[in-house]
Protein backbone atom coordinates (compact mmCIF):
# COMPACT_ATOMS: atom_id res chain seq x y z
CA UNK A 1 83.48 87.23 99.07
CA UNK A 2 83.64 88.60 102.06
CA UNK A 3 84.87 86.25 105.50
CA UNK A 4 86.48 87.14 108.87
CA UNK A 5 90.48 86.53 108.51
CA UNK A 6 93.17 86.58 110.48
CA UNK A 7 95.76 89.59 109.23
CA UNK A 8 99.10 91.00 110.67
CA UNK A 9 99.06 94.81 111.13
CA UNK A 10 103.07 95.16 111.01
CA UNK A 11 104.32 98.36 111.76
CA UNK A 12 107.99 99.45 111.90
CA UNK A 13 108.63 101.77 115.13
CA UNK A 14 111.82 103.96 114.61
CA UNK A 15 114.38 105.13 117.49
CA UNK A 16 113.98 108.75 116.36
CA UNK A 17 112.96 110.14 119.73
CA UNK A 18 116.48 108.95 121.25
CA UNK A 19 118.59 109.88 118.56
CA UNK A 20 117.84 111.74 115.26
CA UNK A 21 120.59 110.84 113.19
CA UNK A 22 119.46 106.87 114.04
CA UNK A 23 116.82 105.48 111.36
CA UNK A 24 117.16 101.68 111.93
CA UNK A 25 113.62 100.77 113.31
CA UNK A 26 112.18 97.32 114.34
CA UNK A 27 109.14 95.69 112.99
CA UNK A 28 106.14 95.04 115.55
CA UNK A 29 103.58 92.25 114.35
CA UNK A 30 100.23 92.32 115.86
CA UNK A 31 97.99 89.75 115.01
CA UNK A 32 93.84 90.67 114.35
CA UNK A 33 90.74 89.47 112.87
CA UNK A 34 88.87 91.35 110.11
CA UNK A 35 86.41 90.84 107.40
CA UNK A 36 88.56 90.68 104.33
CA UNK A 37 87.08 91.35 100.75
CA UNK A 38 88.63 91.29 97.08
CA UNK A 39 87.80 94.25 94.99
CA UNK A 40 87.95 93.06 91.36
CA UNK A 41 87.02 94.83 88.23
CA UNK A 42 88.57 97.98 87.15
CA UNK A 43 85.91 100.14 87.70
CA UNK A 44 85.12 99.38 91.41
CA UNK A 45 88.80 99.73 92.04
CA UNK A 46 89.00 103.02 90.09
CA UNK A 47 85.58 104.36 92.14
CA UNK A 48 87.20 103.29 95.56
CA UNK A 49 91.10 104.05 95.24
CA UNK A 50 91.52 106.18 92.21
CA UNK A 51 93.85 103.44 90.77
CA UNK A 52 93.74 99.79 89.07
CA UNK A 53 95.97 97.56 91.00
CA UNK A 54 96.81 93.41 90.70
CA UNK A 55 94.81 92.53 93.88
CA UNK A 56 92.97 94.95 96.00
CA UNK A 57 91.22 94.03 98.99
CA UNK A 58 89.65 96.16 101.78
CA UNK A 59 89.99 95.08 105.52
CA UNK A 60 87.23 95.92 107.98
CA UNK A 61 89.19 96.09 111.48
CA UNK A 62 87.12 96.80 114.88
CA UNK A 63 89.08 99.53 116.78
CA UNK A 64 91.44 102.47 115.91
CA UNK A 65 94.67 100.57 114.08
CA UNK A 66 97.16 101.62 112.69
CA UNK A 67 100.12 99.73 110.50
CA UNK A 68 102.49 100.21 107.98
CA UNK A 69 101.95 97.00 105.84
CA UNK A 70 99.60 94.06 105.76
CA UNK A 71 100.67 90.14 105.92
CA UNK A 72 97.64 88.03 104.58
CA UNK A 73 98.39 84.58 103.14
CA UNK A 74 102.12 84.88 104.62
CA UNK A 75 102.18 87.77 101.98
CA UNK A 76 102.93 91.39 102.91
CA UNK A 77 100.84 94.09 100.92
CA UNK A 78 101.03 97.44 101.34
CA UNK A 79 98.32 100.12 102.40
CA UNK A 80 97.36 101.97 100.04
CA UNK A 81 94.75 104.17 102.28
CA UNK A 82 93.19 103.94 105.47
CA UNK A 83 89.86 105.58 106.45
CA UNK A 84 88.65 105.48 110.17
CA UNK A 85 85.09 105.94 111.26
CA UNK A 86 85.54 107.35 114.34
CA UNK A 87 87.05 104.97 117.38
CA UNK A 88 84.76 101.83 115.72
CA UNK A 89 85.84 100.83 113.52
CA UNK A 90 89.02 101.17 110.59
CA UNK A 91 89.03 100.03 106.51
CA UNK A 92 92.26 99.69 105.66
CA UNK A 93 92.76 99.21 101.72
CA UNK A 94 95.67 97.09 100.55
CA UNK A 95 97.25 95.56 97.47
CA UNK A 96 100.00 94.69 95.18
CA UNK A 97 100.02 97.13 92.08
CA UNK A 98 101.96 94.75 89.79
CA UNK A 99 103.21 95.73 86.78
CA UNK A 100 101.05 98.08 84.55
CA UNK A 101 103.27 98.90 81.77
CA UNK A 102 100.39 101.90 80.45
CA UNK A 103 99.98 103.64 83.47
CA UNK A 104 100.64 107.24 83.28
CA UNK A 105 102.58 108.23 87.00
């Protein structure tokens, strides 16, 4: 199913350029609309990612974005790879990998 959603990019923005030693950081939320679509099966996810994971979804973003985690459904996912297509458009994939008590890592 694929619809146009609103997502949070969040991003955390370190003060390394003042101070090296200093690694707090502060998150940055910006808010964007994107066609949002659930990969299920194990073989699609395997074919696109390399991976099975609990929920996968792919994000379709106009513009050049970038962001550390995704908050859809006032749930943060992370990114598990992002693929640009020039200054167009982005496809961010994110998920949760769960617990997969046979996976080899």
């Amino acid at each position: 199913m694929v619809r146009l959603r609103k997502i949070v990019l969040r991003n955390k923005i370190t003060n390394n350029d003042i101070d090296s030693l200093d690694d707090s950081y502060k998150i940055s939320d910006t808010e964007c609309f994107a066609h949002v679509t659930a990969v299920s099966g194990y073989q699609a996810q395997i074919n696109l990612v390399g991976k099975q994971y609990e929920s996968l979804f792919v994000a379709r973003i106009k513009g050049y974005k970038k962001a550390n985690s995704i908050v859809l459904d006032n749930k943060e996912y992370e990114i598990i790879q992002v693929r640009y297509h020039g200054i167009t458009r982005t496809d961010i994939y994110f998920g949760n990998k769960g617990s997969d008590e046979n996976a080899l890592e």
